[in-house]
C-alpha atoms as a PDB file:
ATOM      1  CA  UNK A   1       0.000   0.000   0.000  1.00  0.00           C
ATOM      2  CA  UNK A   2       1.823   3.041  -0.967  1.00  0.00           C
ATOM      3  CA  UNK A   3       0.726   7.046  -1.663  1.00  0.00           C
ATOM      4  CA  UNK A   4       2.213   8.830  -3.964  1.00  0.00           C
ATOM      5  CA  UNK A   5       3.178  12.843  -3.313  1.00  0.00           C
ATOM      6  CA  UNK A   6       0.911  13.443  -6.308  1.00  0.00           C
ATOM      7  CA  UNK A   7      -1.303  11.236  -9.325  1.00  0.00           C
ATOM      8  CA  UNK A   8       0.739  13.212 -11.826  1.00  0.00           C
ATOM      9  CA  UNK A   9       4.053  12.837 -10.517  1.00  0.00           C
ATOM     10  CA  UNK A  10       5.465  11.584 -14.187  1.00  0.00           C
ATOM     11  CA  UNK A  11       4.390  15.179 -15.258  1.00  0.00           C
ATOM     12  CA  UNK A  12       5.814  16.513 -12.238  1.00  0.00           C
ATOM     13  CA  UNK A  13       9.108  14.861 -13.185  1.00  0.00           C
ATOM     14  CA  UNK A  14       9.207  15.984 -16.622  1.00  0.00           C
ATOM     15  CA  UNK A  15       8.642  19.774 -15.652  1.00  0.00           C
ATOM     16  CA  UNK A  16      10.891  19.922 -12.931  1.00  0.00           C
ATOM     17  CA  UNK A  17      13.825  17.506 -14.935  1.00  0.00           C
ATOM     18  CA  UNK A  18      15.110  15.563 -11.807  1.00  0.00           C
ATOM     19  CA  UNK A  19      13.287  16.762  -8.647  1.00  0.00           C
ATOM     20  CA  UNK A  20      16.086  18.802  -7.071  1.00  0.00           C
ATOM     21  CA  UNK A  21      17.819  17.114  -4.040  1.00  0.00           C
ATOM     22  CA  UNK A  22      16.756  19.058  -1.659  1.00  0.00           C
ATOM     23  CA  UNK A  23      12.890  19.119  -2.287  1.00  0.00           C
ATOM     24  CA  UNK A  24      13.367  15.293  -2.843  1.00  0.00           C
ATOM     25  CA  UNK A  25      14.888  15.804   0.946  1.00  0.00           C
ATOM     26  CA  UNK A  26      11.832  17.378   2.516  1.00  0.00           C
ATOM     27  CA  UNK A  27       9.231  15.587   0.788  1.00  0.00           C
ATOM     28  CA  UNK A  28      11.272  11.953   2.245  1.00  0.00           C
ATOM     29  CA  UNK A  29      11.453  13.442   5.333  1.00  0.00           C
ATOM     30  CA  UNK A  30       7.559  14.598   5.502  1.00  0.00           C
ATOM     31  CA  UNK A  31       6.800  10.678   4.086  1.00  0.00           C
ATOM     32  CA  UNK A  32       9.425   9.351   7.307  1.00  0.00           C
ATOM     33  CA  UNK A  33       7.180  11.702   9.668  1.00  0.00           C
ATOM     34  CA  UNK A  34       3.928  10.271   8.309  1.00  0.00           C
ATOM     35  CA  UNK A  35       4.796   6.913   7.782  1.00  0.00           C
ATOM     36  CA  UNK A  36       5.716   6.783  11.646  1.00  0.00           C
ATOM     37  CA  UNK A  37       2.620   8.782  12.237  1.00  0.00           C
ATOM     38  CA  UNK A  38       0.733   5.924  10.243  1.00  0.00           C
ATOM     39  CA  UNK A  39       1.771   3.303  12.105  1.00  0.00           C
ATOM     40  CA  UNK A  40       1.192   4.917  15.424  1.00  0.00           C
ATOM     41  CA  UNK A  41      -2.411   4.934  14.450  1.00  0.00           C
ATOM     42  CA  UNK A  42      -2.615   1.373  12.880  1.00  0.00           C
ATOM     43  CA  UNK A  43      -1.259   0.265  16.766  1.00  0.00           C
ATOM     44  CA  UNK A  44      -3.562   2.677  18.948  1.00  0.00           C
ATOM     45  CA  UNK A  45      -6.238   0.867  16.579  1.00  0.00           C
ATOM     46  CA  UNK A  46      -5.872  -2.413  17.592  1.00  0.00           C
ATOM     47  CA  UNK A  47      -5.340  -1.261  21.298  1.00  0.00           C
ATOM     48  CA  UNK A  48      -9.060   0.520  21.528  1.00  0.00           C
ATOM     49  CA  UNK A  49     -11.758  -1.298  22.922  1.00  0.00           C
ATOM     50  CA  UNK A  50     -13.638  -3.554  20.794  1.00  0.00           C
ATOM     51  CA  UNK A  51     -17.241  -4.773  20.445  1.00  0.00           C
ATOM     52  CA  UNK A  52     -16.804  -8.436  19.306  1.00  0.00           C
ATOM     53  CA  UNK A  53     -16.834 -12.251  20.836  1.00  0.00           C
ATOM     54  CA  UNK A  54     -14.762 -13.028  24.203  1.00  0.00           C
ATOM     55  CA  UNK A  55     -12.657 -15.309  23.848  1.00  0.00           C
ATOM     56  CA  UNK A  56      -8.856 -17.270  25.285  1.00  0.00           C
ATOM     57  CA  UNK A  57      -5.793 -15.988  24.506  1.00  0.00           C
ATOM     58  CA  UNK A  58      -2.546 -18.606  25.804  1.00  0.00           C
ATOM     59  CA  UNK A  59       0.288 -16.273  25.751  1.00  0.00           C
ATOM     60  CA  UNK A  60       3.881 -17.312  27.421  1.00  0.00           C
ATOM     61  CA  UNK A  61       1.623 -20.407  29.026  1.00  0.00           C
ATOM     62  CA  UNK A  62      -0.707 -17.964  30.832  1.00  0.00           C
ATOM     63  CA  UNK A  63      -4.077 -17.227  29.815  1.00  0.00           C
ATOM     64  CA  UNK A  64      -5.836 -14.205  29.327  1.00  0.00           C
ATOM     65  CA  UNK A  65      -9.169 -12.854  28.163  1.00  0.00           C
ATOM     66  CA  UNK A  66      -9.838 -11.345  25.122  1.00  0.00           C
ATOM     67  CA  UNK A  67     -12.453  -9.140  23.288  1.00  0.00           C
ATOM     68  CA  UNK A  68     -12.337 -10.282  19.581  1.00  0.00           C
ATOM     69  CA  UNK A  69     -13.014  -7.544  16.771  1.00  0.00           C
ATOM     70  CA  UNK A  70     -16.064  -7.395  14.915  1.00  0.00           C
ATOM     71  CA  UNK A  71     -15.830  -7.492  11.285  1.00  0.00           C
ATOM     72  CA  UNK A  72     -16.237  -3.914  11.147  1.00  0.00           C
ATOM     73  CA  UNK A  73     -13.663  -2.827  13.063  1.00  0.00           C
ATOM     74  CA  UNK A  74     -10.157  -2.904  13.104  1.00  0.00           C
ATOM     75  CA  UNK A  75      -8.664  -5.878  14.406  1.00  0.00           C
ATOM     76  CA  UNK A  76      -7.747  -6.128  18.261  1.00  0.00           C
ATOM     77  CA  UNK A  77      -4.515  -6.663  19.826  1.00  0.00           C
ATOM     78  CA  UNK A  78      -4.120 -10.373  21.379  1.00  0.00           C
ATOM     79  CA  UNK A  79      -0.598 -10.954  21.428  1.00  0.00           C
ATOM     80  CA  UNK A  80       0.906  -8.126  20.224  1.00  0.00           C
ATOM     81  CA  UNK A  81       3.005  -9.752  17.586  1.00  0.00           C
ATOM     82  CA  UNK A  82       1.462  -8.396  14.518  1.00  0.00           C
ATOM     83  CA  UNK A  83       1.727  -4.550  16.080  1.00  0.00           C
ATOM     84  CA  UNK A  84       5.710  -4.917  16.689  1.00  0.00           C
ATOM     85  CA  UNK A  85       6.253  -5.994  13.154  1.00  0.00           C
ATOM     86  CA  UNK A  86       4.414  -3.243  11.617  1.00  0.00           C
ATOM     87  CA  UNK A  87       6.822  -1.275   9.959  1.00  0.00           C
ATOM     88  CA  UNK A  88       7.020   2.011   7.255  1.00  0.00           C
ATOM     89  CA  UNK A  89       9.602   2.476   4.732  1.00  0.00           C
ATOM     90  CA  UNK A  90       9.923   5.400   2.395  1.00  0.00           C
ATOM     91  CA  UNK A  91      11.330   5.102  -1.248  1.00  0.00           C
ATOM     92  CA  UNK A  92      13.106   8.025  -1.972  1.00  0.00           C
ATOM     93  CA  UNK A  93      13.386   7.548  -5.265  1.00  0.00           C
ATOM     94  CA  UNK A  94       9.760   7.406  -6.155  1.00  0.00           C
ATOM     95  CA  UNK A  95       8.665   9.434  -3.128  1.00  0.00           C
ATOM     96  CA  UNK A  96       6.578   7.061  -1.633  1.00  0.00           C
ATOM     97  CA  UNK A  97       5.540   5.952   1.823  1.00  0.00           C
ATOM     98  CA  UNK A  98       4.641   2.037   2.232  1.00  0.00           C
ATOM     99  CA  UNK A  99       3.582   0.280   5.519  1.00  0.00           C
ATOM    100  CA  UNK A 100       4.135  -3.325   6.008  1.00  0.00           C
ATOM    101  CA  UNK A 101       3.522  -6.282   8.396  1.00  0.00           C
ATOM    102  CA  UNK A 102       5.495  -9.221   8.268  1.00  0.00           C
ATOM    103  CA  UNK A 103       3.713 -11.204  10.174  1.00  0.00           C
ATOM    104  CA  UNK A 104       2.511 -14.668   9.090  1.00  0.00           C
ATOM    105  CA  UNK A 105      -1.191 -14.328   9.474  1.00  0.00           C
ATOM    106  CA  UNK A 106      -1.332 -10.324   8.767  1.00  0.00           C
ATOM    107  CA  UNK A 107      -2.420 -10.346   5.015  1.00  0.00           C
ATOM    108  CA  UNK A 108      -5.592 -12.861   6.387  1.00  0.00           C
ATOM    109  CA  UNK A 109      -6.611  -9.994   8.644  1.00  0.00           C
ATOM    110  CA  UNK A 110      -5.752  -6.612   6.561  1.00  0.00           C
ATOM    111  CA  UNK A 111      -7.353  -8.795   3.166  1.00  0.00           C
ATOM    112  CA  UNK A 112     -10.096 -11.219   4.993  1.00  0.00           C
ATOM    113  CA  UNK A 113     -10.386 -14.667   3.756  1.00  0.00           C
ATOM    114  CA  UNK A 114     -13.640 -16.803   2.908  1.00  0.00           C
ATOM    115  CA  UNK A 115     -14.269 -17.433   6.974  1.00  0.00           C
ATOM    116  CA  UNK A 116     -13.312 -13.465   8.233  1.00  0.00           C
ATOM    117  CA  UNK A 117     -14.133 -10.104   6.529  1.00  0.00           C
ATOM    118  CA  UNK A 118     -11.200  -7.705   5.770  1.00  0.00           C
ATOM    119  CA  UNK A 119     -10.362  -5.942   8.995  1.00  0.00           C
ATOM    120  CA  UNK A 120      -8.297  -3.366   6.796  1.00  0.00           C
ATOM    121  CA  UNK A 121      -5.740  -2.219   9.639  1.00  0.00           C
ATOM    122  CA  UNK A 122      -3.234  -0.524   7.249  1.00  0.00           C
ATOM    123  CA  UNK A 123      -5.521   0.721   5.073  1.00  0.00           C
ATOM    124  CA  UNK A 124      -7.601   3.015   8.163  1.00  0.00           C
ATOM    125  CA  UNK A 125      -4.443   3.904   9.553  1.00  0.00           C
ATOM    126  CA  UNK A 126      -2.859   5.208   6.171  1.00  0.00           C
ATOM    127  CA  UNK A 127      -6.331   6.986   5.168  1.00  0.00           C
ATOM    128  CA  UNK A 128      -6.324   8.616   8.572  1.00  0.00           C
ATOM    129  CA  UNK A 129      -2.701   9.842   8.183  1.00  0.00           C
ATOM    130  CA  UNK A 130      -3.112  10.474   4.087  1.00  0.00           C
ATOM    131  CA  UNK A 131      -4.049  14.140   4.364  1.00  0.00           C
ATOM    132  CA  UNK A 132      -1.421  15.159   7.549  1.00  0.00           C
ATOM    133  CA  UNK A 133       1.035  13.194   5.055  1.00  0.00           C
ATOM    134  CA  UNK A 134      -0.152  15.812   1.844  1.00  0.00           C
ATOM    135  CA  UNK A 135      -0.471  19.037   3.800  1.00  0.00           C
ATOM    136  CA  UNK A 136       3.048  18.316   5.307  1.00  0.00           C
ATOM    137  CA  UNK A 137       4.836  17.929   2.005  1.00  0.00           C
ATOM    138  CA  UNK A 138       2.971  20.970   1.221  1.00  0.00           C
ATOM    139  CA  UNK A 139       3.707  23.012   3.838  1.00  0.00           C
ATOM    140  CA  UNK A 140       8.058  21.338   3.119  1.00  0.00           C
ATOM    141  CA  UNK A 141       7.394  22.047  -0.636  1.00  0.00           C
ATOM    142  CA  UNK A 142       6.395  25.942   0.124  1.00  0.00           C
ATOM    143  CA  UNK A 143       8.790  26.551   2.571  1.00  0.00           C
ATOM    144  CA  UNK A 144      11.645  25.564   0.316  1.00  0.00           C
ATOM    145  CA  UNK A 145      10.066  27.789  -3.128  1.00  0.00           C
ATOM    146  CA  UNK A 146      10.070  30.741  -0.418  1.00  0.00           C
ATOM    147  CA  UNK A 147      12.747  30.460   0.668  1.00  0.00           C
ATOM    148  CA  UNK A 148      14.175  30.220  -3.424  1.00  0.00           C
ATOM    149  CA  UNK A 149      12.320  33.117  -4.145  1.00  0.00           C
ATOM    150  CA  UNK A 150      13.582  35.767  -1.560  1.00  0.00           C
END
């Protein structure tokens, strides 16, 4: 899952030649901050209270109760496993943001399967980060042109 600084970036590109080093700079850091940002959300998410099943959670051969998600909510934290491997990395190149999980079972809960609806964990976080992620490469992008144009 990845967001691009703009839809017309290949026109962007052409106009600008090679996107000058240090706009390329700001815009990678503003994708760092947000990516971080993202995944800060995608963890608070699975930390709120749900509204699903109760059910038994065996973790380091204790047991523990659990409130499942409902299949319209984001998943819920059981183990904690899937929210230490979720990770951002920016492309500088392409200035673009991606998050990942490497978890085993984390595609079966962001994607659903035939048993389980899509819980969509990356995707809520990275829509509720998309626009802080925009107006702060805007806000880098401007900074830089006034600061050109004194």
């Amino acid at each position: 899952m990845k967001i691009t600084v703009s839809k017309n970036q290949e026109k962007l590109e052409r106009f600008l030649g090679v996107v000058p080093n240090e706009l390329q700079a700001e815009i990678s850091k503003a994708l760092w901050v947000g990516g971080k940002n993202t995944v800060k959300t995608v963890i608070e998410q699975s930390r709120e209270p749900k509204s699903g099943v109760a059910g038994i959670v065996y973790k380091n051969g204790r047991r523990y109760k659990v409130i499942r998600s409902a299949p319209n909510e984001t998943s819920a934290q059981q183990t904690g496993k899937k929210n230490k491997a979720t990770k951002f990395n920016v492309n500088q190149n392409k200035l673009q943001v991606g998050i990942t999980n490497d978890v085993k079972y984390a595609s079966f809960v962001e994607l659903g399967t035939k048993n389980m609806k899509a819980r969509g964990d990356l995707q809520v976080g990275l829509n509720k980060n998309k626009d802080l992620i925009v107006d702060d490469v805007k806000v880098r992008v401007k900074a830089i042109f006034d600061n050109m144009f004194k």
